[in-house]
PDB file of N, CA and C in Angstrom:
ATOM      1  N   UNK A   1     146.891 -74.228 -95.505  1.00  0.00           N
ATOM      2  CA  UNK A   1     147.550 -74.701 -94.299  1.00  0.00           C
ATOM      3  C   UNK A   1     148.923 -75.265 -94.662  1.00  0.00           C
ATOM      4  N   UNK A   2     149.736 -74.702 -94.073  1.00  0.00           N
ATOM      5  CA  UNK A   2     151.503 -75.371 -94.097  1.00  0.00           C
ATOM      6  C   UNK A   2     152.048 -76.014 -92.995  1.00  0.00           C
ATOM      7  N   UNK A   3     152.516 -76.969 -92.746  1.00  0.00           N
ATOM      8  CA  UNK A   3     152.638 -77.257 -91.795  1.00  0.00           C
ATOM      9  C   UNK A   3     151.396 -77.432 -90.471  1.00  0.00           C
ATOM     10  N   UNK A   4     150.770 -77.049 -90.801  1.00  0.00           N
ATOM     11  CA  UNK A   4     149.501 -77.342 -89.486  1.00  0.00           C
ATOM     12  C   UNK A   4     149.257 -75.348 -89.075  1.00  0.00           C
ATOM     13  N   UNK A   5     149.840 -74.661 -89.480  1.00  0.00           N
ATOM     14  CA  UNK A   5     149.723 -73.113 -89.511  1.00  0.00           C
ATOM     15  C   UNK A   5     149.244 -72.670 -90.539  1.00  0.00           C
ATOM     16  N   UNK A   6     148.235 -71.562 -90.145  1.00  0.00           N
ATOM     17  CA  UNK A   6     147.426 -70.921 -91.034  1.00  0.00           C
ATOM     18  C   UNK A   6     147.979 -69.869 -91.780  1.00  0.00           C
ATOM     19  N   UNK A   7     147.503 -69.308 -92.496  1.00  0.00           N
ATOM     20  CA  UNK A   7     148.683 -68.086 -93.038  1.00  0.00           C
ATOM     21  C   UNK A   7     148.531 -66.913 -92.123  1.00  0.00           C
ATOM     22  N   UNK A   8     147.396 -66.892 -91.533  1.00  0.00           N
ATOM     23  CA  UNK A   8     147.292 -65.449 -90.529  1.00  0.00           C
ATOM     24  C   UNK A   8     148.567 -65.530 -89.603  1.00  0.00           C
ATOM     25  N   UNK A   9     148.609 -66.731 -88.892  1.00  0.00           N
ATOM     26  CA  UNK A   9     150.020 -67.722 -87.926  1.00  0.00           C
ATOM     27  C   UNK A   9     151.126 -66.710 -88.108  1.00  0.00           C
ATOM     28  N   UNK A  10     151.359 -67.746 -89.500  1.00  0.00           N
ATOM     29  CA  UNK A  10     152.909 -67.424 -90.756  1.00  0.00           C
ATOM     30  C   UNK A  10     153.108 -66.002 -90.678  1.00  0.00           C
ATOM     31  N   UNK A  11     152.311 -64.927 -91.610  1.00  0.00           N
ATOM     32  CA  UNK A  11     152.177 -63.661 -91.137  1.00  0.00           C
ATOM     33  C   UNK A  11     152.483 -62.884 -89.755  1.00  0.00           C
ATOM     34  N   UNK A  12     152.270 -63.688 -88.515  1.00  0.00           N
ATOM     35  CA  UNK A  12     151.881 -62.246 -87.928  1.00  0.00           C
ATOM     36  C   UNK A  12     153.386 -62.950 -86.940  1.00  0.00           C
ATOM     37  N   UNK A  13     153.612 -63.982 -87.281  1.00  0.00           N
ATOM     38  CA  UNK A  13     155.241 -64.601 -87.084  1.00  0.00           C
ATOM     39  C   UNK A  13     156.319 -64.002 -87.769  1.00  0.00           C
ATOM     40  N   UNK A  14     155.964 -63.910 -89.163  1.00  0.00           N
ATOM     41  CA  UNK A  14     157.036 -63.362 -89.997  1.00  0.00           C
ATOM     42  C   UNK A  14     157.305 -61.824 -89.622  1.00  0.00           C
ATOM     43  N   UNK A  15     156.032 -61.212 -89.627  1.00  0.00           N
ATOM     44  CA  UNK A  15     156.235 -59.855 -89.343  1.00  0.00           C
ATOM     45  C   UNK A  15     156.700 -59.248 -88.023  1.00  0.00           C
ATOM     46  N   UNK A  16     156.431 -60.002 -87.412  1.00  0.00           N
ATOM     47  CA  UNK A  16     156.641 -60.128 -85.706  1.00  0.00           C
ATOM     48  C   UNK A  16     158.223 -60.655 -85.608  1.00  0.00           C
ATOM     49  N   UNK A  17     158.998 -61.617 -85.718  1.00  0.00           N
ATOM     50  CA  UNK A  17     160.348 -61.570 -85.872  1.00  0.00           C
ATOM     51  C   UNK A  17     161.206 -61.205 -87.042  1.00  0.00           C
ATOM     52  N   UNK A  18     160.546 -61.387 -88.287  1.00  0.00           N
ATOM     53  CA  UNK A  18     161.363 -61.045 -89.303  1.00  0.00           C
ATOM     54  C   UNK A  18     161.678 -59.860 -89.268  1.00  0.00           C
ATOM     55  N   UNK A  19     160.979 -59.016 -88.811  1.00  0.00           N
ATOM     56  CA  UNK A  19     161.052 -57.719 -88.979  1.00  0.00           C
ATOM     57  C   UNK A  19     161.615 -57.173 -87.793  1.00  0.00           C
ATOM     58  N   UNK A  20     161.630 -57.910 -86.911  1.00  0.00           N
ATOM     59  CA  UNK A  20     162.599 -57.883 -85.627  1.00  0.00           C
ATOM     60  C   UNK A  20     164.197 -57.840 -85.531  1.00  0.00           C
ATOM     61  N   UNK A  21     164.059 -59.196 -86.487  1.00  0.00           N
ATOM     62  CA  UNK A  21     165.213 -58.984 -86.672  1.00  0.00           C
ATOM     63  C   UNK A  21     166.165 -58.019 -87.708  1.00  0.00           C
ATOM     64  N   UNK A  22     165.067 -57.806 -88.611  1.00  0.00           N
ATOM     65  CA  UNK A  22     165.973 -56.811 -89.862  1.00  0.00           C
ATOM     66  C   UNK A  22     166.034 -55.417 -88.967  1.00  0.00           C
ATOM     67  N   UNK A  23     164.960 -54.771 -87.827  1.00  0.00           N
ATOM     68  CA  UNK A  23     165.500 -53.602 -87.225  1.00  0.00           C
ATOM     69  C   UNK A  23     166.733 -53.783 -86.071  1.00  0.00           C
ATOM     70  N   UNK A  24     166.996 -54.881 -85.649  1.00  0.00           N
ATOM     71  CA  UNK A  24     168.288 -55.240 -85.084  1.00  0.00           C
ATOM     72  C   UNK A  24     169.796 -54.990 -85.948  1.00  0.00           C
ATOM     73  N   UNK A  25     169.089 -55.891 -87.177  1.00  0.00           N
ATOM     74  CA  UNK A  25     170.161 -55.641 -88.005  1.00  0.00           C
ATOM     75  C   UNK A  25     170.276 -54.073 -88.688  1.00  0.00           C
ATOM     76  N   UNK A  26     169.474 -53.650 -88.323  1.00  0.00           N
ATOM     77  CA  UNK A  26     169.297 -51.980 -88.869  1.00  0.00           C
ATOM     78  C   UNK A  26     170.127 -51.021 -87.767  1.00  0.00           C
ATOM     79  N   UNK A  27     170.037 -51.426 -86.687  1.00  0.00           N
ATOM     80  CA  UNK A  27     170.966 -50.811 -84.906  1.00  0.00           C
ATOM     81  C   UNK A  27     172.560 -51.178 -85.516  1.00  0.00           C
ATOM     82  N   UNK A  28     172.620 -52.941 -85.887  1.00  0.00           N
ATOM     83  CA  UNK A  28     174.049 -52.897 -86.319  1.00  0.00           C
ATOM     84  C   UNK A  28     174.766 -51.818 -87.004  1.00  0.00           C
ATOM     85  N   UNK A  29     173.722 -51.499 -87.891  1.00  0.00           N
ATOM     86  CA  UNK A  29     174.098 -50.812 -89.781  1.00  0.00           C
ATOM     87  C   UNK A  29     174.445 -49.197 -88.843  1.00  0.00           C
ATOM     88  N   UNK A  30     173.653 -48.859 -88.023  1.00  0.00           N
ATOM     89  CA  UNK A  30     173.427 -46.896 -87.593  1.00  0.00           C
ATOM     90  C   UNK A  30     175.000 -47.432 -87.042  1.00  0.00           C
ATOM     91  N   UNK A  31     175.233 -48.470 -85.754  1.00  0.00           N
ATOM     92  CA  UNK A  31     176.434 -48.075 -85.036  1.00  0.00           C
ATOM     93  C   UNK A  31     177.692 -48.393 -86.243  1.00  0.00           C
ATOM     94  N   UNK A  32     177.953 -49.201 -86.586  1.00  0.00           N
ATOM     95  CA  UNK A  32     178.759 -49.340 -88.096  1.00  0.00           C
ATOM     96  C   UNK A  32     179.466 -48.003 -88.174  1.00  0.00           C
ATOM     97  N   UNK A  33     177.929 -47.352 -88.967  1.00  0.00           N
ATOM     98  CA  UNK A  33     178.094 -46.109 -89.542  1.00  0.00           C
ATOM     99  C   UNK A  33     178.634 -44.957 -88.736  1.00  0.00           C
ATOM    100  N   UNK A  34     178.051 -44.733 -87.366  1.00  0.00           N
ATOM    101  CA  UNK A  34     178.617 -43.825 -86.561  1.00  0.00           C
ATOM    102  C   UNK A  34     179.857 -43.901 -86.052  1.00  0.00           C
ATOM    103  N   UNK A  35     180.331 -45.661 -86.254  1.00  0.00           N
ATOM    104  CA  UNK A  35     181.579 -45.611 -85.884  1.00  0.00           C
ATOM    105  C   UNK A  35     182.509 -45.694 -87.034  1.00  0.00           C
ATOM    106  N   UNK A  36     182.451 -45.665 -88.021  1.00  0.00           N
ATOM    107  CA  UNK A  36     183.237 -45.747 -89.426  1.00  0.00           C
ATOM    108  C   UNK A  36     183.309 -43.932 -89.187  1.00  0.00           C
ATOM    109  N   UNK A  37     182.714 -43.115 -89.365  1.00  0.00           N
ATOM    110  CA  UNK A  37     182.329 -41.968 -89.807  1.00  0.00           C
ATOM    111  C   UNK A  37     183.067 -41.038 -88.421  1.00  0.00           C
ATOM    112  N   UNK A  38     182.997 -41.602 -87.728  1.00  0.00           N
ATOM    113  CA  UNK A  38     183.924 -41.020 -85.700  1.00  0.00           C
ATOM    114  C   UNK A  38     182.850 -40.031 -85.499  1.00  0.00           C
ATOM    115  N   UNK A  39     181.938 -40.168 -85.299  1.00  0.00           N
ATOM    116  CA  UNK A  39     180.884 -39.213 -85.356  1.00  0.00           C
ATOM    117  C   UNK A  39     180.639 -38.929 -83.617  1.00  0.00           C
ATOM    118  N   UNK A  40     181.172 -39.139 -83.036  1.00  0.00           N
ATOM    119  CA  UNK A  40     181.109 -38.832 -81.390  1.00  0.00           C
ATOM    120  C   UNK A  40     180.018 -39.111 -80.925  1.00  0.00           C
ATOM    121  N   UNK A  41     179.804 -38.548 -79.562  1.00  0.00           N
ATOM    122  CA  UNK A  41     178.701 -39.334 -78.946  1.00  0.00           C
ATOM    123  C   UNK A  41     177.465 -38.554 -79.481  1.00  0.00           C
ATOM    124  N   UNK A  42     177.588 -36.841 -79.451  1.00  0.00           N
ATOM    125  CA  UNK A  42     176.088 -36.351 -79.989  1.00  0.00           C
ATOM    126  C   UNK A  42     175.765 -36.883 -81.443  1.00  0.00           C
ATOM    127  N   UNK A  43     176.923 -37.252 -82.600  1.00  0.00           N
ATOM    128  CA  UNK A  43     176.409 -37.513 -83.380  1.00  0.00           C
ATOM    129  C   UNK A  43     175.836 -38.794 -84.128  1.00  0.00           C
ATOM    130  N   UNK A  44     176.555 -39.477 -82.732  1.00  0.00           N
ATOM    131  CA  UNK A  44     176.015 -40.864 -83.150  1.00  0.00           C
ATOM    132  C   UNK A  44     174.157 -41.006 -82.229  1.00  0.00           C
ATOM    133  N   UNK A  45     174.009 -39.787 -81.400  1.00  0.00           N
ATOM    134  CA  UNK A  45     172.830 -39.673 -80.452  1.00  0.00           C
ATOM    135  C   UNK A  45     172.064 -39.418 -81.935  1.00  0.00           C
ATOM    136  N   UNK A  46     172.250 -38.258 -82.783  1.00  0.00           N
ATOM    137  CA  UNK A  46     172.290 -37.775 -84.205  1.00  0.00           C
ATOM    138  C   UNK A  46     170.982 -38.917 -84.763  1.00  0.00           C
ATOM    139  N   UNK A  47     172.366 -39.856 -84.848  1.00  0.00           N
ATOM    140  CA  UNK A  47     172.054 -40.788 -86.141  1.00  0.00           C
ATOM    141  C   UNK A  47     170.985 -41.796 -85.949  1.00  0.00           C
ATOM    142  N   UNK A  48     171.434 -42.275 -84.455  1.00  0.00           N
ATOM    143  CA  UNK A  48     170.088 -42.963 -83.921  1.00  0.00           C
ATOM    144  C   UNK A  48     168.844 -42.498 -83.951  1.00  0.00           C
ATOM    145  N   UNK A  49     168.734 -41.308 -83.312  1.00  0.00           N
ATOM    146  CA  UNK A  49     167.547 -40.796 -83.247  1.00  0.00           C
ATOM    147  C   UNK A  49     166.889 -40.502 -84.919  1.00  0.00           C
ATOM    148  N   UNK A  50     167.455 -39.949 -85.948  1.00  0.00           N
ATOM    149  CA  UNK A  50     166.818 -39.499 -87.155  1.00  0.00           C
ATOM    150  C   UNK A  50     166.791 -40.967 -87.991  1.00  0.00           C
ATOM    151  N   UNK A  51     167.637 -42.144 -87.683  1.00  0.00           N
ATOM    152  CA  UNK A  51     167.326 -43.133 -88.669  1.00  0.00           C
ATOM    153  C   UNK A  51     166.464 -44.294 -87.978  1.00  0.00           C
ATOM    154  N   UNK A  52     166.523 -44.399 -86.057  1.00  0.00           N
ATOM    155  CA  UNK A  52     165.944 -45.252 -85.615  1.00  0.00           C
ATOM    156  C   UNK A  52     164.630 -44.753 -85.283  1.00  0.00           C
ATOM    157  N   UNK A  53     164.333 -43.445 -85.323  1.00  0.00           N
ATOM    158  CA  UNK A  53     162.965 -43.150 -85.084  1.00  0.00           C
ATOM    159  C   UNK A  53     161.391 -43.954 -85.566  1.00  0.00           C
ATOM    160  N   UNK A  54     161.735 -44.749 -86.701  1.00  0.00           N
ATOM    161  CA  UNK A  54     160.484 -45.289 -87.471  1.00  0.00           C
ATOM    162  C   UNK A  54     160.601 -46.441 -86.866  1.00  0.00           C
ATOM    163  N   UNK A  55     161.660 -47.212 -85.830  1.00  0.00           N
ATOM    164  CA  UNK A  55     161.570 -48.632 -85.475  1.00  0.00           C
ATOM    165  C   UNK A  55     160.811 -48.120 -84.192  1.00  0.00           C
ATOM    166  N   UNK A  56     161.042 -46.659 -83.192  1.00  0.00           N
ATOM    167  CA  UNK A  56     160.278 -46.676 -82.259  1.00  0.00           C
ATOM    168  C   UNK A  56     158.928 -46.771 -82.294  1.00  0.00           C
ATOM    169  N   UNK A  57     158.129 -46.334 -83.390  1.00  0.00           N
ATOM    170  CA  UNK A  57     157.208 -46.398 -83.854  1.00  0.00           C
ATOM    171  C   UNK A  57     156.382 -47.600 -84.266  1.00  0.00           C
ATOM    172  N   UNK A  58     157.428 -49.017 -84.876  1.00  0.00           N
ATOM    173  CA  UNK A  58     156.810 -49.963 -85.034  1.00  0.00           C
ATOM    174  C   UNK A  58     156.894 -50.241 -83.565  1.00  0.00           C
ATOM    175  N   UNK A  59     157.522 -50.022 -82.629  1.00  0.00           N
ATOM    176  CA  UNK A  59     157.470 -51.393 -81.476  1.00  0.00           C
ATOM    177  C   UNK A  59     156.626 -50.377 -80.267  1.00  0.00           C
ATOM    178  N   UNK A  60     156.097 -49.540 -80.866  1.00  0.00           N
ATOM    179  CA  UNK A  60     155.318 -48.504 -80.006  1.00  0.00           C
ATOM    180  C   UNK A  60     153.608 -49.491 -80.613  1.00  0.00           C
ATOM    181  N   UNK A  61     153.619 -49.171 -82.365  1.00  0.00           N
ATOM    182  CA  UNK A  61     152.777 -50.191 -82.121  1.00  0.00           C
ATOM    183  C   UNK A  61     152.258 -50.992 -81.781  1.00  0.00           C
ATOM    184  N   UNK A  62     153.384 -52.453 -81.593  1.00  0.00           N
ATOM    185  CA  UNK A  62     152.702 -53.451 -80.760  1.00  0.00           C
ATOM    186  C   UNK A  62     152.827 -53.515 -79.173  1.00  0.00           C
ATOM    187  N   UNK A  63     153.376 -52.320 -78.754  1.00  0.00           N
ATOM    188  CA  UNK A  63     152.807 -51.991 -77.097  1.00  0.00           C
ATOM    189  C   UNK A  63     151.462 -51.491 -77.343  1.00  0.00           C
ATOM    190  N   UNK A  64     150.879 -50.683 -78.306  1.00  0.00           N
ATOM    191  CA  UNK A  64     149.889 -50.365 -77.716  1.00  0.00           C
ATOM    192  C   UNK A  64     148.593 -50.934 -78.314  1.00  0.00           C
ATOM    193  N   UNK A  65     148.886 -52.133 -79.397  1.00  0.00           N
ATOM    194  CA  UNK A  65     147.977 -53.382 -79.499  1.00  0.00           C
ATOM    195  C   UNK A  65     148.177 -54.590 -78.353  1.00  0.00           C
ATOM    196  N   UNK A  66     149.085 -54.319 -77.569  1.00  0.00           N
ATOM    197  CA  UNK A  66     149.444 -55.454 -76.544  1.00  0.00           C
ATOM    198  C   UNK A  66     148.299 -54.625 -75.377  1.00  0.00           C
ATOM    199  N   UNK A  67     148.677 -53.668 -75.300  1.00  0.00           N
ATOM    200  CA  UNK A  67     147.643 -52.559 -73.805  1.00  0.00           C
ATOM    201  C   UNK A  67     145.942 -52.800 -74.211  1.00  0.00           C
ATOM    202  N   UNK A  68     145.762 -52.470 -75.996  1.00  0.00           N
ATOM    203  CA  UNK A  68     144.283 -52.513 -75.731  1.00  0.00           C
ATOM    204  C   UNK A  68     143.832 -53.744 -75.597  1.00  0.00           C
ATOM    205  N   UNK A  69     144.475 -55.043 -75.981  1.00  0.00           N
ATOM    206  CA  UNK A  69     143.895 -56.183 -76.404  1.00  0.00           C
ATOM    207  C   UNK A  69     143.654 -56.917 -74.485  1.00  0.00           C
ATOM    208  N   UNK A  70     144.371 -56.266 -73.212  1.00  0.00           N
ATOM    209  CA  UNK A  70     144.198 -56.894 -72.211  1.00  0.00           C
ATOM    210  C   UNK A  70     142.929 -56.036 -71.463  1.00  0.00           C
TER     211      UNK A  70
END
């Protein structure tokens, strides 16, 4: 116990914003890049889609642990 939180808490906090925030900071990094690079609109559609595809996936996850758990 840390603080009065369990580690399951800590965990499913850390993973739940930390990781929130590093795929935010991951949206910064794609537009950056698409705009350093002048990659226009299909190719910045491009870049999103082939590098942000695995974040749709995590936050697809917890929609559909949010749907079964009600």
């Amino acid at each position: 116990m840390m603080f009065d939180f369990s580690e399951e808490q800590i965990s499913a906090f850390g993973l739940t914003f930390g990781v929130g925030g590093f795929m935010l900071y991951m949206v910064f990094i794609i537009a950056q890049l698409a705009w350093e690079s002048k990659a226009g609109r299909f190719g910045t559609f491009v870049l999103f889609l082939g590098l942000g595809l695995g974040m749709v996936g995590f936050v697809a996850k917890f929609a559909i642990q949010w749907l079964i758990s009600k």
